[in-house]
C-alpha atoms as a PDB file:
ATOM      1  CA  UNK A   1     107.699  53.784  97.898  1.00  0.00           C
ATOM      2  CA  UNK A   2     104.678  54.117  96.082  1.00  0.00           C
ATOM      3  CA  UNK A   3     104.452  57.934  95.226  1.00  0.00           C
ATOM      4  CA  UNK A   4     106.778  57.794  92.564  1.00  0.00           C
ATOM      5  CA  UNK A   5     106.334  60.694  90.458  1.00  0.00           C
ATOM      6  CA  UNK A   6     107.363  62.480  87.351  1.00  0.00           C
ATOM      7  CA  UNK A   7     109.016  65.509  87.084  1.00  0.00           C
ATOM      8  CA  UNK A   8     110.184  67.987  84.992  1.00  0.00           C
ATOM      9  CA  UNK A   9     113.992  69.621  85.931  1.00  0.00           C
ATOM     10  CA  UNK A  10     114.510  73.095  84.688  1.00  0.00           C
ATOM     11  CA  UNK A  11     118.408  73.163  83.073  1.00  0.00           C
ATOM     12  CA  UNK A  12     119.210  75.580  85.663  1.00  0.00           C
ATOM     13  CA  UNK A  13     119.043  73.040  88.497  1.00  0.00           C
ATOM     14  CA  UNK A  14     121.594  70.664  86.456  1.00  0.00           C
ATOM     15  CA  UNK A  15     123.976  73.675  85.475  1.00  0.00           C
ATOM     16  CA  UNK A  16     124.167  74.844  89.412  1.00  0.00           C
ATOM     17  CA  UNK A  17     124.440  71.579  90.518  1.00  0.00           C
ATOM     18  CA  UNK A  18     128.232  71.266  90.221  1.00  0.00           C
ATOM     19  CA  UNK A  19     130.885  70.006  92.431  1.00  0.00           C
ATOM     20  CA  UNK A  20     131.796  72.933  94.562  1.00  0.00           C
ATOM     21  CA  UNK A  21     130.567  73.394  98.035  1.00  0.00           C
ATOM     22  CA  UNK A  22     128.789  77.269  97.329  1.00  0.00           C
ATOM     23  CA  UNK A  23     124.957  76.726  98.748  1.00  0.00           C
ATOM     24  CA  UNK A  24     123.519  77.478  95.170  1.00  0.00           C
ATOM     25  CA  UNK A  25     125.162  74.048  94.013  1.00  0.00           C
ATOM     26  CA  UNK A  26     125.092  71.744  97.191  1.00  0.00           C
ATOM     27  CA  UNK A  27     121.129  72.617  97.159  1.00  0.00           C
ATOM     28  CA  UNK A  28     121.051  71.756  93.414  1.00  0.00           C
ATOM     29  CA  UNK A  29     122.770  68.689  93.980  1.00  0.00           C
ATOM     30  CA  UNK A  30     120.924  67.985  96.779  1.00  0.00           C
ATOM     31  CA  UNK A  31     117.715  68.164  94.794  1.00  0.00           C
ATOM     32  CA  UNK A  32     118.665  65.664  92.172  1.00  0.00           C
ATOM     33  CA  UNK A  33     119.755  63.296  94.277  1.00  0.00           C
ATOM     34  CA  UNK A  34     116.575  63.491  96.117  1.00  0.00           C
ATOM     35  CA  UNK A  35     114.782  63.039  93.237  1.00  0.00           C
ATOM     36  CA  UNK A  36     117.019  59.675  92.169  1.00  0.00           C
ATOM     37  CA  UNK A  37     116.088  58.454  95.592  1.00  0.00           C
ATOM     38  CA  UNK A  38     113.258  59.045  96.133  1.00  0.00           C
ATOM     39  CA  UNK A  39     112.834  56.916  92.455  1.00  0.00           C
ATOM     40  CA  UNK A  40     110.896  60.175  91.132  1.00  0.00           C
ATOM     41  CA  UNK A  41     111.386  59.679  86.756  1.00  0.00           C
ATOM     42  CA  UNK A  42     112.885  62.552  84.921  1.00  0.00           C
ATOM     43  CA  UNK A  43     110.924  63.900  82.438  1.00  0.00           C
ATOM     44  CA  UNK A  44     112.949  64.429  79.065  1.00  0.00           C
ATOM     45  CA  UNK A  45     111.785  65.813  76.241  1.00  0.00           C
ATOM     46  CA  UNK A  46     113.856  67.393  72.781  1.00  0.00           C
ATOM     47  CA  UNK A  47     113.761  70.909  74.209  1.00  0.00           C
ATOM     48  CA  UNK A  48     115.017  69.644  77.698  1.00  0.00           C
ATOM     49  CA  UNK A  49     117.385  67.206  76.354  1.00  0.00           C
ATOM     50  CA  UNK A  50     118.758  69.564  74.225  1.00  0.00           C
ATOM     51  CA  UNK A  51     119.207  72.474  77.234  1.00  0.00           C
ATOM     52  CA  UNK A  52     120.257  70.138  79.344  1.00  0.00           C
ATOM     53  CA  UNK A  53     123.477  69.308  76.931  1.00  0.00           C
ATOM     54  CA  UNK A  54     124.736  72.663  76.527  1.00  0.00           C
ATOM     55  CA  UNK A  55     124.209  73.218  80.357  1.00  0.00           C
ATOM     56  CA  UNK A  56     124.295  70.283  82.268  1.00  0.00           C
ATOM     57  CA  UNK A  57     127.826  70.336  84.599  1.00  0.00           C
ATOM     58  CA  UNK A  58     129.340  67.485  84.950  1.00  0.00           C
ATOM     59  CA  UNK A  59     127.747  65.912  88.219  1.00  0.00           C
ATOM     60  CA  UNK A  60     124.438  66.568  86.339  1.00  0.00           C
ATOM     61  CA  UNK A  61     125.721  64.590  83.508  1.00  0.00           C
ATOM     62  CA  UNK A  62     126.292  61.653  85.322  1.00  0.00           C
ATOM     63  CA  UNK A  63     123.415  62.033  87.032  1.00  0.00           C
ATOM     64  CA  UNK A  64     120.892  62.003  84.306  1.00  0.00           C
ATOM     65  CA  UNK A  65     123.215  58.725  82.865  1.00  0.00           C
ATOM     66  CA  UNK A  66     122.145  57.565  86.597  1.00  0.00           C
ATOM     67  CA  UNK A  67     118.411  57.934  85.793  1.00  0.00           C
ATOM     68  CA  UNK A  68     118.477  56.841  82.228  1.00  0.00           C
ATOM     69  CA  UNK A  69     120.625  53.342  83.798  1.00  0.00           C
ATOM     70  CA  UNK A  70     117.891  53.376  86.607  1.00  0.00           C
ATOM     71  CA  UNK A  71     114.976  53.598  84.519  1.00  0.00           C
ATOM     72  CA  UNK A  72     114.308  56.942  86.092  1.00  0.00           C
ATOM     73  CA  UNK A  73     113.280  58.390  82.637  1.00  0.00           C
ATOM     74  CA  UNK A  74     110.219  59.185  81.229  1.00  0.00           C
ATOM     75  CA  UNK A  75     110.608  60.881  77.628  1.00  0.00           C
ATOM     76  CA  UNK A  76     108.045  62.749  76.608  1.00  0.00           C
ATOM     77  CA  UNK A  77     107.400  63.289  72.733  1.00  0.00           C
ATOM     78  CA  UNK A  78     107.486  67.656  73.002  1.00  0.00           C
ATOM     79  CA  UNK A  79     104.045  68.702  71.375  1.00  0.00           C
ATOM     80  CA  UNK A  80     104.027  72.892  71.354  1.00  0.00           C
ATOM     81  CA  UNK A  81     100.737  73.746  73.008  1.00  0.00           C
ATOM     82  CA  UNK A  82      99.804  76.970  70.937  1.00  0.00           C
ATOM     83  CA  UNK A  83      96.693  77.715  72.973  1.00  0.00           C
ATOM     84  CA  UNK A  84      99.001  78.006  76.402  1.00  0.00           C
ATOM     85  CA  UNK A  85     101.425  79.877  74.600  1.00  0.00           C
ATOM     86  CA  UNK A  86      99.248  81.849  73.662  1.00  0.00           C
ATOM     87  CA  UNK A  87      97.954  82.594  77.097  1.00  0.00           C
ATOM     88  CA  UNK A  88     101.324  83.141  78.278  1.00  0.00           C
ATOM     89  CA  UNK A  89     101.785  85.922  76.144  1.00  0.00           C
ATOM     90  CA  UNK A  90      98.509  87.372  76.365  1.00  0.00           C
ATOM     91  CA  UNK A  91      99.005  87.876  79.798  1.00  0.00           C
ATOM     92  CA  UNK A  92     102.099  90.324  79.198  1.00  0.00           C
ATOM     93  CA  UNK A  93     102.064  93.594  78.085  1.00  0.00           C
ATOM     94  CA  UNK A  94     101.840  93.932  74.347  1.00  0.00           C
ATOM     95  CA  UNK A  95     105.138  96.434  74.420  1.00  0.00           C
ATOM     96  CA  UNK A  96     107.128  93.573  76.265  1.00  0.00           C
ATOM     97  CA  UNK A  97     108.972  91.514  73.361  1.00  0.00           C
ATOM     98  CA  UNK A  98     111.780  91.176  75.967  1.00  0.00           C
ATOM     99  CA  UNK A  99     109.309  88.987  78.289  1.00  0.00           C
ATOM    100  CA  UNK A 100     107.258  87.489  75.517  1.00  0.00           C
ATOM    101  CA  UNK A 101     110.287  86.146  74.225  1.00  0.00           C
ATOM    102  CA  UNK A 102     111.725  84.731  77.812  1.00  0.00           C
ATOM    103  CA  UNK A 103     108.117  83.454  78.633  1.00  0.00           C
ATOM    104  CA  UNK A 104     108.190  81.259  75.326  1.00  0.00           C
ATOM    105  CA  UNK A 105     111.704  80.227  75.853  1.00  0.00           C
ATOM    106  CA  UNK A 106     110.640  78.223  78.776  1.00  0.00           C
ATOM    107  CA  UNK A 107     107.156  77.442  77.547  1.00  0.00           C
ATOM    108  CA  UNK A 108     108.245  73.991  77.665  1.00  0.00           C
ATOM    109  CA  UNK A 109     109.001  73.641  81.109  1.00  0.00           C
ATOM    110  CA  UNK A 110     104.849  74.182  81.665  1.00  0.00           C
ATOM    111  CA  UNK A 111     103.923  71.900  78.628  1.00  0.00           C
ATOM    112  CA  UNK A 112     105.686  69.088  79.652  1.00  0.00           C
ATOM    113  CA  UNK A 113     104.262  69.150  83.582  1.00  0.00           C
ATOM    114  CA  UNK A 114     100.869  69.368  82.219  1.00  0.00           C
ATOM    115  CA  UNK A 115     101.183  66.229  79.966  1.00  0.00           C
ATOM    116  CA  UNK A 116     103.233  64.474  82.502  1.00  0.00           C
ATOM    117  CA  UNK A 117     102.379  64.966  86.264  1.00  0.00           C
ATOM    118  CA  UNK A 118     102.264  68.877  86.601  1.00  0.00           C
ATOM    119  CA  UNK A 119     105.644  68.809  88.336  1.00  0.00           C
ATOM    120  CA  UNK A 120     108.488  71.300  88.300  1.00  0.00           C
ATOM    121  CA  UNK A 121     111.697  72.175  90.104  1.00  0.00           C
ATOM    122  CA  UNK A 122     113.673  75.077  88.578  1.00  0.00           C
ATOM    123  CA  UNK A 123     115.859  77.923  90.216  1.00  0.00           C
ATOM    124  CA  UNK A 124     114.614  80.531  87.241  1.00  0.00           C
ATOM    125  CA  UNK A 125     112.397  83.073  89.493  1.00  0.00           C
ATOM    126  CA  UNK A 126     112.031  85.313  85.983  1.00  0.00           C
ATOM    127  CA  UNK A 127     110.273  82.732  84.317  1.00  0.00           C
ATOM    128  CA  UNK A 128     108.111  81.637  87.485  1.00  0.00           C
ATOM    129  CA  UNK A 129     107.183  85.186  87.750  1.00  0.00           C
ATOM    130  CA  UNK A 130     106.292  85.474  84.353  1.00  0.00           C
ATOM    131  CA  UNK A 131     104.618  82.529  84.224  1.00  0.00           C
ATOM    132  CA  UNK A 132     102.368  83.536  87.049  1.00  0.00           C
ATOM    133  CA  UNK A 133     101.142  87.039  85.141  1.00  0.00           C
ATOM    134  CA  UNK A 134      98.807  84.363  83.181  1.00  0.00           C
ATOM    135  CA  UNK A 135      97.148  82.411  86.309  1.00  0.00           C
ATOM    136  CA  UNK A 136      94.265  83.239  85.810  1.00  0.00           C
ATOM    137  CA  UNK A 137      94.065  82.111  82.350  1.00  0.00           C
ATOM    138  CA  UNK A 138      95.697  78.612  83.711  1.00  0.00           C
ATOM    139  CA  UNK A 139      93.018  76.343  85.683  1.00  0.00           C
ATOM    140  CA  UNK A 140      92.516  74.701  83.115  1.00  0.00           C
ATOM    141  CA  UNK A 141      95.734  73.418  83.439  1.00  0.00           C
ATOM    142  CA  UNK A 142      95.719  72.025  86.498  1.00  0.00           C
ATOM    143  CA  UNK A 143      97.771  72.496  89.514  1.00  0.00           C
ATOM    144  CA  UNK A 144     101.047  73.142  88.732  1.00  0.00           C
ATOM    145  CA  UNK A 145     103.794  72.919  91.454  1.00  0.00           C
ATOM    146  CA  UNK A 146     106.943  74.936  91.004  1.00  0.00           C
ATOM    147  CA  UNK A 147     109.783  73.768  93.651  1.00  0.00           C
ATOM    148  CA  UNK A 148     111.100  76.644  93.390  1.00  0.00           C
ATOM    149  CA  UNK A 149     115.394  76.456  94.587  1.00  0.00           C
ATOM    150  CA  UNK A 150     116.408  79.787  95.091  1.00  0.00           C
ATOM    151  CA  UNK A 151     113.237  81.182  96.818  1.00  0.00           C
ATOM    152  CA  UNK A 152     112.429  78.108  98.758  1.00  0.00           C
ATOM    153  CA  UNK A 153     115.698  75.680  98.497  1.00  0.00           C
ATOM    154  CA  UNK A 154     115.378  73.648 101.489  1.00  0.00           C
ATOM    155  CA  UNK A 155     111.803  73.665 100.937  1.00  0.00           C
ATOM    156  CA  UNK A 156     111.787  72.604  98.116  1.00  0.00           C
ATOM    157  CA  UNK A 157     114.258  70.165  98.545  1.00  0.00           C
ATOM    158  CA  UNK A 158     112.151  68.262 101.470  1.00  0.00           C
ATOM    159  CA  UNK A 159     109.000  68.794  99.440  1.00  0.00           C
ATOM    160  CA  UNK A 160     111.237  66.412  96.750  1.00  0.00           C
ATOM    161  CA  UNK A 161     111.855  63.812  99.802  1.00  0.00           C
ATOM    162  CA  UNK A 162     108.294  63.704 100.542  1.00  0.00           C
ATOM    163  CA  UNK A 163     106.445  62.427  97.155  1.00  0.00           C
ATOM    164  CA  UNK A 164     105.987  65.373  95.784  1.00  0.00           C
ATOM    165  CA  UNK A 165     102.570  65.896  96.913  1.00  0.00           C
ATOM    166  CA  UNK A 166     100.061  68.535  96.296  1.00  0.00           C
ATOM    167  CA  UNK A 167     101.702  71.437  98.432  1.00  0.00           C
ATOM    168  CA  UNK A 168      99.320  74.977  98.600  1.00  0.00           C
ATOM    169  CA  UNK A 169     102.649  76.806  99.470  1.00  0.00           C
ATOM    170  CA  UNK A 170     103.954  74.983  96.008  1.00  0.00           C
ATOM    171  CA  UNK A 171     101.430  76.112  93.412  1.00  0.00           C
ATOM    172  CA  UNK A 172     102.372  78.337  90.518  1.00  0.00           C
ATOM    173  CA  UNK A 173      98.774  79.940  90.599  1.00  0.00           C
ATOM    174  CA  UNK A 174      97.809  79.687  94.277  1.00  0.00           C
ATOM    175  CA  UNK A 175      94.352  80.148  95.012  1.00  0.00           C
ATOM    176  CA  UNK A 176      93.803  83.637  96.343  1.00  0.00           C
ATOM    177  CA  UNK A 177      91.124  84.257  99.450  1.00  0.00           C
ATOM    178  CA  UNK A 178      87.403  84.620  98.358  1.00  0.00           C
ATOM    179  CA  UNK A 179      86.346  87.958  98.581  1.00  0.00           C
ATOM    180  CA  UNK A 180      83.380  86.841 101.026  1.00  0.00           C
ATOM    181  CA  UNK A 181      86.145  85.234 103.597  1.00  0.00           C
ATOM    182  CA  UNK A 182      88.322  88.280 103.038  1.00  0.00           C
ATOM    183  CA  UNK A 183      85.177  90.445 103.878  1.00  0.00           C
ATOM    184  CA  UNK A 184      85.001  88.458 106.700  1.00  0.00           C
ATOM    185  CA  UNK A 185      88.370  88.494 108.103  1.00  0.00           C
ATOM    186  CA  UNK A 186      88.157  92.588 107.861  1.00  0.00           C
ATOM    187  CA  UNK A 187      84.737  92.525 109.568  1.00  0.00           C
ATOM    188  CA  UNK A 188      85.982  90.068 112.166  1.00  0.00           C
ATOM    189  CA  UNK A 189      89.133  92.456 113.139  1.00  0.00           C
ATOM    190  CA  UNK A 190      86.886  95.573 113.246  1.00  0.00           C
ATOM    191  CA  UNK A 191      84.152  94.242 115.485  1.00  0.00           C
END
């Protein structure tokens, strides 16, 4: 295979990814082994490594000793990008400590896809939504994909399968219709 790529696995994935048979953790499990097969790398970094302790269950735990034995890894040395923090925050209401807070929680999560292959499968919708309040201020950035697991499991799970690749229907900031095609669209319906 020769679209190996990095990616960066939200905690949340490896705490629902336990051994019972409820849909929320087959499709979590489902995911990671995916991305072990498909020879994807994990991206680690301290924050990650350090979420992924205190939540991991145990099939998540042995799966991340999987990648590491695999050479599936790719640490990352966490560097705190204060200008995209700071556009993450900007882009929330200046009352909203509550989402300021949550948004630079899981700042890392966007800060390692951006240094490492732009990249991410997570089940947090909050944080995706959150995260998407600043698009605008984000292309810069690049494209960042979001598999997202509990809007788009299966989805996202085949999108894993696949390589990973560039996906419109994937990007955190999708690119929104020009307002010349849109005029055209309305002015093709009415005529």
């Amino acid at each position: 295979m020769t679209d190996q790529v990095a990616v960066v696995v939200d905690a949340d994935v490896l705490r629902a990814a336990g051994s019972k048979e409820h849909p929320t953790s087959r499709l979590a499990r489902q995911a990671l082994e995916a991305i072990q097969e498909r020879k994807h790398r994990l991206v680690l970094c301290r924050p990650l490594q350090q979420e992924y302790q205190r939540h991991a269950s145990l099939f998540a735990a042995r799966w991340r000793a999987s990648m590491v034995a695999r050479k599936q890894l790719q640490r990352w040395d966490h560097v705190e990008d204060s200008a995209l923090r700071k556009l993450l925050v900007d882009a929330l209401p200046e009352d909203a400590l509550g989402q300021h807070k949550a948004v630079l929680k899981d700042a890392h999560l966007l800060e390692a896809a951006v240094a490492t292959g732009q990249r991410i499968v997570s089940k947090d919708a909050k944080a995706k939504a959150l995260f998407q309040k600043a698009c605008p201020n984000l292309k810069k950035h690049g494209r960042l994909l979001w598999g997202d697991l509990t809007e788009q499991p299966e989805g996202t799970i085949e999108w894993i399968k696949q390589g990973c690749k560039d996906d419109p229907a994937l990007h955190l900031c999708p690119k929104k219709a020009s307002t010349r095609s849109a005029k055209k669209k309305l002015s093709s319906k009415s005529g």
